[in-house]
C-alpha atoms as a PDB file:
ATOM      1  CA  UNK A   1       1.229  -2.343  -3.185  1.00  0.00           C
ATOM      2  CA  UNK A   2      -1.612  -1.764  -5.087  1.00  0.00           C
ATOM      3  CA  UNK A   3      -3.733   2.079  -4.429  1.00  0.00           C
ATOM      4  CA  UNK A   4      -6.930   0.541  -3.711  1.00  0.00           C
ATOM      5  CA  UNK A   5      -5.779  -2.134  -1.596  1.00  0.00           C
ATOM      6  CA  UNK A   6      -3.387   0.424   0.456  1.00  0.00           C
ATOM      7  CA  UNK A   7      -6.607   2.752   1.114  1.00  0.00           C
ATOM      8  CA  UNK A   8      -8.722  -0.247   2.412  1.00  0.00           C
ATOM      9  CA  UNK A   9      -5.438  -1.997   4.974  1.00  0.00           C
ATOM     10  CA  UNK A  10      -4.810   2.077   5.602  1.00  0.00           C
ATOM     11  CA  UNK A  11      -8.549   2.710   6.302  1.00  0.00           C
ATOM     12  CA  UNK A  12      -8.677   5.870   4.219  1.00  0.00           C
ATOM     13  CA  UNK A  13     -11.185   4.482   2.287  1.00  0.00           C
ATOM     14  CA  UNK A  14     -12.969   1.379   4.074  1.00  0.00           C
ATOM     15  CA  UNK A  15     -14.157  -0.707   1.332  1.00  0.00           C
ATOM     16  CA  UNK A  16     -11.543  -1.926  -1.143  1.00  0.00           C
ATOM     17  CA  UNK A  17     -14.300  -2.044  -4.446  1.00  0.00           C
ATOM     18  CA  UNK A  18     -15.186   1.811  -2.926  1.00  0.00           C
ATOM     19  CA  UNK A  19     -11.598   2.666  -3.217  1.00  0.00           C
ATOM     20  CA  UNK A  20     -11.621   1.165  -6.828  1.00  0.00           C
ATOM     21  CA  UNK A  21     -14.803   3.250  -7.870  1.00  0.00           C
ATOM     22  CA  UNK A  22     -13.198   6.780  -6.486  1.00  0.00           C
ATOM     23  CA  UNK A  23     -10.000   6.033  -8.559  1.00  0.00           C
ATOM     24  CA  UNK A  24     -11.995   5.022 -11.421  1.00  0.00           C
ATOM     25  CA  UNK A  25     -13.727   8.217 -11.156  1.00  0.00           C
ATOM     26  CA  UNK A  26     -10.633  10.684 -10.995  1.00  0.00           C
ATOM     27  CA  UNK A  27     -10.583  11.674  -7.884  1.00  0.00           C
ATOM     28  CA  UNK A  28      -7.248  10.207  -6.587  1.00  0.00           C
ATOM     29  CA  UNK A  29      -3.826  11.163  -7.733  1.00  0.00           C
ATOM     30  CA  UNK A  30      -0.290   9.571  -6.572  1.00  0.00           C
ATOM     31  CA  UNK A  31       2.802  12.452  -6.834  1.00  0.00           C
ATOM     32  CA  UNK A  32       0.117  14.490  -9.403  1.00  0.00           C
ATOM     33  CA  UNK A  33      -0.619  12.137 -11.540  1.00  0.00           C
ATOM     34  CA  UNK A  34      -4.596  10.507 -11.840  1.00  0.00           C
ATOM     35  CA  UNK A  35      -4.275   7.098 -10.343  1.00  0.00           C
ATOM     36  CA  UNK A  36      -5.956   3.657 -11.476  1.00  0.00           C
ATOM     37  CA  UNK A  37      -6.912   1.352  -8.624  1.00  0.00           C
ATOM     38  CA  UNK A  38      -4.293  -1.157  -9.805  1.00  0.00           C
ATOM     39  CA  UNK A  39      -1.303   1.640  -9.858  1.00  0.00           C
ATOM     40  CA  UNK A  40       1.084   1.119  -7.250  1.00  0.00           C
ATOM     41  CA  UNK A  41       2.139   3.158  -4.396  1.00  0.00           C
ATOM     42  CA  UNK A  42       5.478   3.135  -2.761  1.00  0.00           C
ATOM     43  CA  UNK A  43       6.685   5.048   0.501  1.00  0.00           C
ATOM     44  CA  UNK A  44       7.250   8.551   0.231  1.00  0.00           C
ATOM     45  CA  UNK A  45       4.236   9.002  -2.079  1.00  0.00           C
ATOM     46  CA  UNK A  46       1.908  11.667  -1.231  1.00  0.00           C
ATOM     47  CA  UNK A  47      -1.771  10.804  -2.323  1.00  0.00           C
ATOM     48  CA  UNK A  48      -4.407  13.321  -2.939  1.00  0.00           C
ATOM     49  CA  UNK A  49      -8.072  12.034  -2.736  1.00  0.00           C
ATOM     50  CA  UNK A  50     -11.252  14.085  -3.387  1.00  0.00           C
ATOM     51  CA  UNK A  51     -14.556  12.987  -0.870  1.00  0.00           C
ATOM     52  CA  UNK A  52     -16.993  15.336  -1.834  1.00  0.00           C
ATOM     53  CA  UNK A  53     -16.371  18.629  -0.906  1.00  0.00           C
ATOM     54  CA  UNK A  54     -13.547  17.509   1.009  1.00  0.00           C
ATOM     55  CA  UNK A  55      -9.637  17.050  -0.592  1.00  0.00           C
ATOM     56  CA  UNK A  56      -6.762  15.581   1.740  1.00  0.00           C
ATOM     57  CA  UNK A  57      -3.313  15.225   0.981  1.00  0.00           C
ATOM     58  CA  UNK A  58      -1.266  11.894   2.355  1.00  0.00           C
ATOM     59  CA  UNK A  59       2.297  10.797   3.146  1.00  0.00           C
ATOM     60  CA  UNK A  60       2.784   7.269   2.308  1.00  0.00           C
ATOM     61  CA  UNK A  61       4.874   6.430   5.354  1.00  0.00           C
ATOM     62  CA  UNK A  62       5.076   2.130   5.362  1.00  0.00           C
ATOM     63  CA  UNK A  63       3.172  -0.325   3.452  1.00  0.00           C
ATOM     64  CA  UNK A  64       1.367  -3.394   5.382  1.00  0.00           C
ATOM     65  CA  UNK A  65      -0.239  -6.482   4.220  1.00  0.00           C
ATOM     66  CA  UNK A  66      -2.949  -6.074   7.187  1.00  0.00           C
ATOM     67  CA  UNK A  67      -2.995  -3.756  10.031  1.00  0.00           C
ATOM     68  CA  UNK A  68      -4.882  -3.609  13.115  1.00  0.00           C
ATOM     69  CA  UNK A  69      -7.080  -0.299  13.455  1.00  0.00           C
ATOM     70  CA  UNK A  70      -5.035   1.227  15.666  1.00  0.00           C
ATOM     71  CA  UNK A  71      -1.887   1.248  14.028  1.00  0.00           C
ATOM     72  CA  UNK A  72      -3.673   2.106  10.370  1.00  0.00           C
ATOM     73  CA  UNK A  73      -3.162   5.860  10.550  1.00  0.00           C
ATOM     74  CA  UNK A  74       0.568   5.106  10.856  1.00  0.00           C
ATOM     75  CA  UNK A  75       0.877   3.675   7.342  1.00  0.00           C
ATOM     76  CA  UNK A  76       0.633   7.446   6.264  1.00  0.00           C
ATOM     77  CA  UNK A  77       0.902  11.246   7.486  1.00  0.00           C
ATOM     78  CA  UNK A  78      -1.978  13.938   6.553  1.00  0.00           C
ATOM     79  CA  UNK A  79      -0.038  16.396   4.528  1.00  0.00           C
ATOM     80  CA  UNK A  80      -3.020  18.822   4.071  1.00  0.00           C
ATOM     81  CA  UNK A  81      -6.991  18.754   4.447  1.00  0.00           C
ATOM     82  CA  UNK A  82      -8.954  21.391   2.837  1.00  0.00           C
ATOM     83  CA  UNK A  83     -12.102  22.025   1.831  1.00  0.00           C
ATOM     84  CA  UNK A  84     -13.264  22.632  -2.024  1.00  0.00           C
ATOM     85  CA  UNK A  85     -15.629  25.150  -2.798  1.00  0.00           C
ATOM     86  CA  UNK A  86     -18.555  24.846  -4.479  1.00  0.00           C
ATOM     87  CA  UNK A  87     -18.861  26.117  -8.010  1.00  0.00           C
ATOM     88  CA  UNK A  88     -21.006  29.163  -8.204  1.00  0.00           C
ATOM     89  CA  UNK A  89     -24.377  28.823 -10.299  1.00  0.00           C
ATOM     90  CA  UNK A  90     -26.447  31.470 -11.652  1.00  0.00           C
END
């Protein structure tokens, strides 16, 4: 399945063409490697994607064509949350 469509059925990200623009930027990586929208993700990978100050780490657990809302957080497991710091300025 492709990354950007697995963060929109997932509702990590909620916009598919969002999802897109944060992989085009960098900010996603699939088993520590930077991720393109179109790369595909398979169980057992573990996703790490940057919101702002914010990084969280994902277990791909099952891939689904379309999900209800409910069941979307059981498509993956939170591995680790944590929160970046900002750089220091002078």
């Amino acid at each position: 399945m492709r990354l950007d469509k697995f963060l929109k059925v997932s509702r990590l990200i909620k916009r598919r063409t969002l999802a897109k623009e944060v992989a085009e930027q960098g900010r996603i990586s699939i088993n520590g490697q930077t991720a393109k929208a179109s790369s595909n993700v398979k169980v057992g990978d573990e996703l790490t994607i940057q919101f702002g100050q914010k990084q969280i780490t994902v277990r791909v657990e099952q891939l689904l064509e379309s999900t209800k809302k409910e069941d979307a957080s059981s498509m993956y497991t939170l591995v680790k949350e944590e929160r970046l710091e900002e750089p220091m300025t002078e």
